[in-house]
N, C-alpha and C. Protein backbone atom coordinates (compact mmCIF):
# COMPACT_ATOMS: atom_id res chain seq x y z
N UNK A 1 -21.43 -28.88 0.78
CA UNK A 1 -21.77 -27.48 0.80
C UNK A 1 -21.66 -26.96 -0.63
N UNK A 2 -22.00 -26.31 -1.24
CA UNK A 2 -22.36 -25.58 -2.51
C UNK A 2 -21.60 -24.43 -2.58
N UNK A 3 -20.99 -24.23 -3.85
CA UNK A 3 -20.38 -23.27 -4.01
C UNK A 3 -21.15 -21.76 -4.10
N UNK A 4 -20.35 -20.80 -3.70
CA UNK A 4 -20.78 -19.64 -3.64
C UNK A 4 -20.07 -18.62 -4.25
N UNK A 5 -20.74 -17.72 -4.90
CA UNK A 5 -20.65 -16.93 -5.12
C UNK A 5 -20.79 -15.41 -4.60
N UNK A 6 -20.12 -14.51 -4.30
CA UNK A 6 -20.18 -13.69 -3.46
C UNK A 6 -19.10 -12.22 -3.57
N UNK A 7 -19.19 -11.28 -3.21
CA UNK A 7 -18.36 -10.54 -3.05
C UNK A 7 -17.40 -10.12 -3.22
N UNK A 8 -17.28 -11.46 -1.58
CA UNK A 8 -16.20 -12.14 -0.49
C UNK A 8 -15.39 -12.63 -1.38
N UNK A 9 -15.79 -13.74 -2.83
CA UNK A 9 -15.33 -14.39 -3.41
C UNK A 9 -14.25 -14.07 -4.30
N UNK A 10 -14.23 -12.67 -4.32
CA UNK A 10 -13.42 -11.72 -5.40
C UNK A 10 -12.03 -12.06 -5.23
N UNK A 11 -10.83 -11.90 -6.60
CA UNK A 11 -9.42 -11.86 -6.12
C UNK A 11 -9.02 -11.18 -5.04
N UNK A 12 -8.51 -11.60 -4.17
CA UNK A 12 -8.30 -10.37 -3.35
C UNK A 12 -6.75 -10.06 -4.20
N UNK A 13 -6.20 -9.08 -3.45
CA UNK A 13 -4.86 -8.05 -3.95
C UNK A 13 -3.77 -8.96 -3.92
N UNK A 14 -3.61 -10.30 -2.87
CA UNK A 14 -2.83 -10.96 -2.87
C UNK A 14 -2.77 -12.67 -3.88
N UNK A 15 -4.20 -12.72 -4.62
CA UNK A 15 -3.74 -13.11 -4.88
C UNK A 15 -4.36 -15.02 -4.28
N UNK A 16 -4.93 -14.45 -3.16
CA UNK A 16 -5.28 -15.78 -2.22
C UNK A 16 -6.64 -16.09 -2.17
N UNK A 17 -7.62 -15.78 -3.15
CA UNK A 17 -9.34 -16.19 -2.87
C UNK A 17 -9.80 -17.31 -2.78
N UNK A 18 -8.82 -18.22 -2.18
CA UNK A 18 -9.40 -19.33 -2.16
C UNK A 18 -9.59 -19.50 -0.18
N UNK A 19 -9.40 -18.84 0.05
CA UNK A 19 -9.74 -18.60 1.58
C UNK A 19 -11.13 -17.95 1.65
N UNK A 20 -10.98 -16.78 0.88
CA UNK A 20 -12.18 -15.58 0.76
C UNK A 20 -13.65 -17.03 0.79
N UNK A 21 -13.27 -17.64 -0.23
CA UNK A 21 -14.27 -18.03 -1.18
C UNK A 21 -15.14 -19.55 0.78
N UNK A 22 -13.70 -20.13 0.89
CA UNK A 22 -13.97 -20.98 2.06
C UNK A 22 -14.66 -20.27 2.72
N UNK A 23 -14.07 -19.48 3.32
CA UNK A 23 -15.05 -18.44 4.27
C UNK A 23 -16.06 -17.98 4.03
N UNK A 24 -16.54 -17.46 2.82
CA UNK A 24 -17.79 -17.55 2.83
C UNK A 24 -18.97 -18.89 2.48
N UNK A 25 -18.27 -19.91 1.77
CA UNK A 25 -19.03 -20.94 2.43
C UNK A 25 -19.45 -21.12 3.35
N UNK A 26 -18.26 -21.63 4.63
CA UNK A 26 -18.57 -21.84 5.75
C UNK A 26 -19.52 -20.92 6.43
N UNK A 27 -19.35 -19.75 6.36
CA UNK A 27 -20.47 -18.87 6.73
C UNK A 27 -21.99 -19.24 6.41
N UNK A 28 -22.02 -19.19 4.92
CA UNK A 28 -23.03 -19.82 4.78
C UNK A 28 -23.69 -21.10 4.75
N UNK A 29 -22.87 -22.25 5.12
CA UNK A 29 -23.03 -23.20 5.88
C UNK A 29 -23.68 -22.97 6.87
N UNK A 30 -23.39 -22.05 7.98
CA UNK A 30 -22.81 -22.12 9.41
C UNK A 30 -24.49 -21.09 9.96
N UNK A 31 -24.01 -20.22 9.03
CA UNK A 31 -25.17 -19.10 9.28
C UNK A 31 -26.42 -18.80 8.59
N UNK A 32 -26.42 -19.28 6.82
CA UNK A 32 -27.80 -19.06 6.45
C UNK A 32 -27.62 -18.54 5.94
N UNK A 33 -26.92 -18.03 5.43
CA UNK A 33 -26.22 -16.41 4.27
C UNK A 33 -25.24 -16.09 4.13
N UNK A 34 -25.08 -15.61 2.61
CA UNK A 34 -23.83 -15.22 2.21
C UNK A 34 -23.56 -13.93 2.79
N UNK A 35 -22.42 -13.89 2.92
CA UNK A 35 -21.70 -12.64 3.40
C UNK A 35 -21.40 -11.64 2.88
N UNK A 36 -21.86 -10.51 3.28
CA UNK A 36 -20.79 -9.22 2.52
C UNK A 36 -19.29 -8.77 2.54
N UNK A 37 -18.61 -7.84 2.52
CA UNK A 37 -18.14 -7.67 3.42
C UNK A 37 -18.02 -7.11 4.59
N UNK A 38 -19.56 -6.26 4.61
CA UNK A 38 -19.75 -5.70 6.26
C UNK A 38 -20.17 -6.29 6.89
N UNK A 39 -21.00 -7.66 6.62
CA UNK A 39 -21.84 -9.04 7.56
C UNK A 39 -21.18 -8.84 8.73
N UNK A 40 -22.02 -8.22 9.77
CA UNK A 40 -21.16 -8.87 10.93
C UNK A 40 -21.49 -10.03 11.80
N UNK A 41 -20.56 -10.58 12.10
CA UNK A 41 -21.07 -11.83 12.81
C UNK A 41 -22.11 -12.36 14.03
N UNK A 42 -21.98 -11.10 14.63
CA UNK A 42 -22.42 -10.98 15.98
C UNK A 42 -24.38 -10.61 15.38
N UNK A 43 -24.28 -10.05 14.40
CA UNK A 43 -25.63 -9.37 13.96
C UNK A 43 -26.41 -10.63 12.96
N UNK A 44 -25.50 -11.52 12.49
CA UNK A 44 -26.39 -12.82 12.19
C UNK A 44 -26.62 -14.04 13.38
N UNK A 45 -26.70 -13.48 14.23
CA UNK A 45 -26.59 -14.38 15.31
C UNK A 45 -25.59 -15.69 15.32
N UNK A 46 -24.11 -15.40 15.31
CA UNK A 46 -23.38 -15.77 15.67
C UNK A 46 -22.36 -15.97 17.16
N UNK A 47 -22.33 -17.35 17.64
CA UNK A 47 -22.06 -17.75 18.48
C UNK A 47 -20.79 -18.25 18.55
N UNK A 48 -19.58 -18.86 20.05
CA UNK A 48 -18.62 -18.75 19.97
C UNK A 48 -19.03 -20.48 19.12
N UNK A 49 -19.58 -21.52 19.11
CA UNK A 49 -19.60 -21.93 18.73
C UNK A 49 -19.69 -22.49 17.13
N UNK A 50 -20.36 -21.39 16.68
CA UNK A 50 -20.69 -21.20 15.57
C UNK A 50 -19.08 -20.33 14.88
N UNK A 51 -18.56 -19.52 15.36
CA UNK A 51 -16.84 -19.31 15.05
C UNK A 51 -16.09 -20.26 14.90
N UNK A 52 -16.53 -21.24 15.98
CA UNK A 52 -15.77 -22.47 15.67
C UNK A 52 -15.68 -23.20 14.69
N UNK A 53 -16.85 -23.66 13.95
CA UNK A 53 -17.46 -24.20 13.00
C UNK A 53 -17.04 -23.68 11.52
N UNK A 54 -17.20 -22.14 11.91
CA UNK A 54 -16.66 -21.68 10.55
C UNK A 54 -15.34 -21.75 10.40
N UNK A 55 -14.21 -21.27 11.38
CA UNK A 55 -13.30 -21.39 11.59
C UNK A 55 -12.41 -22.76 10.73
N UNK A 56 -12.64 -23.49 11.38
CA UNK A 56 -12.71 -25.32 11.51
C UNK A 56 -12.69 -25.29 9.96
N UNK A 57 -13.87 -25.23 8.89
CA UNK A 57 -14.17 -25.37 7.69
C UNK A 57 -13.81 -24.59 6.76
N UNK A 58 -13.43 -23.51 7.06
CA UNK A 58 -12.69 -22.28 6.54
C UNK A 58 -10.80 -23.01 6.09
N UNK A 59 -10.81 -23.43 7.36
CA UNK A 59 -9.19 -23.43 7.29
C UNK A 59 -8.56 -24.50 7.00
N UNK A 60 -10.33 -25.83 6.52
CA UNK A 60 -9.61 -27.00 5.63
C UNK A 60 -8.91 -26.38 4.15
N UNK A 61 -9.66 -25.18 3.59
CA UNK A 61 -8.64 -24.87 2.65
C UNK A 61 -7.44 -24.31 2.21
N UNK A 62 -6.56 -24.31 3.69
CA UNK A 62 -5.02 -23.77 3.37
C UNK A 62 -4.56 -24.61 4.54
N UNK A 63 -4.72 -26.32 4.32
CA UNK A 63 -4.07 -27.58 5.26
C UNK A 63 -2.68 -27.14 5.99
N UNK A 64 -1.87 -26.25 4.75
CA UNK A 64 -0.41 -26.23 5.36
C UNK A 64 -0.38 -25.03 5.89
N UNK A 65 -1.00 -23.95 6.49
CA UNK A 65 -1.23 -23.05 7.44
C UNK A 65 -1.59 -23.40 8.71
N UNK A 66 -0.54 -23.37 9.66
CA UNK A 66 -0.99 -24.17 11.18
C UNK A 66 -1.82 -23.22 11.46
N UNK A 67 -2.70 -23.85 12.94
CA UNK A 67 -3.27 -22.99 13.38
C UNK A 67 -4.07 -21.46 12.45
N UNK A 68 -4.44 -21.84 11.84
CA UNK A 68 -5.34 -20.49 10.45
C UNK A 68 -6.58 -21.11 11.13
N UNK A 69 -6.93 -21.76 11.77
CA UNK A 69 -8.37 -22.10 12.36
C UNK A 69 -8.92 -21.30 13.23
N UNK A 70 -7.45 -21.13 14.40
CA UNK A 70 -6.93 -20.32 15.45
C UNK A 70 -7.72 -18.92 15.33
N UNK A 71 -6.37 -18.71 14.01
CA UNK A 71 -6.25 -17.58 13.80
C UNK A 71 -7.91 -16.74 13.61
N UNK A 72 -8.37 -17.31 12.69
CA UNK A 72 -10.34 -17.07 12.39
C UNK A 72 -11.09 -16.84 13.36
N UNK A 73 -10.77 -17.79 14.30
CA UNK A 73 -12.28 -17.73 15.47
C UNK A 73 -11.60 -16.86 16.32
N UNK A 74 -10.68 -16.45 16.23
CA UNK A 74 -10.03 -15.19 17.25
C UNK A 74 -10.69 -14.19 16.35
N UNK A 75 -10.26 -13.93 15.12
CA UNK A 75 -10.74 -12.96 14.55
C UNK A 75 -12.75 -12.73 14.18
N UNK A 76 -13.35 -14.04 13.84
CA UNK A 76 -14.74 -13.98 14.07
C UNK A 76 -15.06 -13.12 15.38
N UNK A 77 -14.51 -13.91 16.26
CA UNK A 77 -14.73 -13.25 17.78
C UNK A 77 -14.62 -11.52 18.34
N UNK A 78 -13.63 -11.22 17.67
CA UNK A 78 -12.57 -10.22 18.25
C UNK A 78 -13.27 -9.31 17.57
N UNK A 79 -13.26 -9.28 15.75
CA UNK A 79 -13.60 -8.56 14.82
C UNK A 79 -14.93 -8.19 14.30
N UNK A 80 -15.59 -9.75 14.55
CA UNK A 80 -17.08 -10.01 13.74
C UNK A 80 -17.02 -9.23 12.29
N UNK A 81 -16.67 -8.92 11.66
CA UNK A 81 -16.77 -8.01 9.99
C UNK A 81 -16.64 -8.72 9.33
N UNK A 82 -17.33 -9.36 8.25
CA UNK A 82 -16.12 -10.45 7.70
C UNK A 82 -15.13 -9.92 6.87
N UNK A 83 -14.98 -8.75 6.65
CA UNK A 83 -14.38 -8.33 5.43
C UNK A 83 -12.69 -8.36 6.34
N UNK A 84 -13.32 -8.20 7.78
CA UNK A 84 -12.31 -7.86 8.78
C UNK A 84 -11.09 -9.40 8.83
N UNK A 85 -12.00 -10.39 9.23
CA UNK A 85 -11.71 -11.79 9.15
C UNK A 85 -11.17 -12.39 7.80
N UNK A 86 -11.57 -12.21 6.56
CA UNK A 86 -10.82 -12.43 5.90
C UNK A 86 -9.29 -11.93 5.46
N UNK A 87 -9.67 -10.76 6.07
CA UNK A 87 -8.09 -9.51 5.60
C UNK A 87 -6.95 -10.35 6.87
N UNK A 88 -7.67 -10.48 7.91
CA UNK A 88 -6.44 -11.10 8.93
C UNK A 88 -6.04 -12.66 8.52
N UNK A 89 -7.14 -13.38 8.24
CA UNK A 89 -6.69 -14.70 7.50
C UNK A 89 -5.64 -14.57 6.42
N UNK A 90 -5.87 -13.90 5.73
CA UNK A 90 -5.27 -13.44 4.43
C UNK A 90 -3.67 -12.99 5.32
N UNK A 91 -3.75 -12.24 6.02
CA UNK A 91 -2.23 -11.83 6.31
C UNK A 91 -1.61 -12.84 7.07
N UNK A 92 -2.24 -13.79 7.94
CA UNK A 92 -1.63 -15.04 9.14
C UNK A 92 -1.11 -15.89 8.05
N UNK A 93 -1.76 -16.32 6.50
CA UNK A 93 -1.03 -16.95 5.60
C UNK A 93 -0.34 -16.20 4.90
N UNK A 94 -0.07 -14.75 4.56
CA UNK A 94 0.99 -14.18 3.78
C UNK A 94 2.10 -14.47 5.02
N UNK A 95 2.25 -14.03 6.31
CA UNK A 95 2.90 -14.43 6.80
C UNK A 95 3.56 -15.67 7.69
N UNK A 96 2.91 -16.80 7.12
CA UNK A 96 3.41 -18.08 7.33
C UNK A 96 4.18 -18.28 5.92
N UNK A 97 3.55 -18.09 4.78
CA UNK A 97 4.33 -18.44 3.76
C UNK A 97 5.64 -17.84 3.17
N UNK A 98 5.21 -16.42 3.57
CA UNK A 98 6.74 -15.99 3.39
C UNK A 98 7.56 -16.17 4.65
N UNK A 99 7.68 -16.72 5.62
CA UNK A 99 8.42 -17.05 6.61
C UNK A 99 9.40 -18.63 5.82
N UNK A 100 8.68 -19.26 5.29
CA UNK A 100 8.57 -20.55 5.06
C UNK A 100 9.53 -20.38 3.31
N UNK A 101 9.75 -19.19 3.30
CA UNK A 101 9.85 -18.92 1.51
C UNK A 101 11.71 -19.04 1.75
């Protein structure tokens, strides 16, 4: 998959864009386009399957975050925004790691 450039890709506040940046790969893997952060999922014709997928590929880049795969396709699902999905990814690993700190 090819790197992207995007938005999505920006530091976020914490510090963690290397999720941002996965996620919007996988998206655009998955879906055909880069993401904004208002893309919603449901409006690129996204499927539970297709959550999965991104999910899945998203969350090879933070290995030592259990379940952050989980966490995504709940949030693809639940949320569809991506701006939405990344902010909850972003917090399921602030709060695994500082648990772990």
């Amino acid at each position: 998959m090819a790197d992207v450039d995007t938005s999505a890709t920006q530091q976020s506040p914490n510090g963690l864009d290397g999720l941002a940046a996965a996620l919007a790969q996988a998206w655009h893997g998955v879906l055909g386009f880069l993401p904004e952060e208002d893309s919603d999922f449901y409006d690129a014709g996204g499927t539970s399957i297709d959550a999965a997928r991104i999910a899945s590929l998203a969350a090879e880049s933070t290995p030592d975050i259990e379940d952050l795969d989980v966490t995504l396709m709940t949030a693809l699902l639940n949320e569809a925004r991506f701006g939405d999905v990344r902010r909850l990814g972003l917090e399921s690993i602030d709060r695994t790691r500082g648990s772990s700190a």
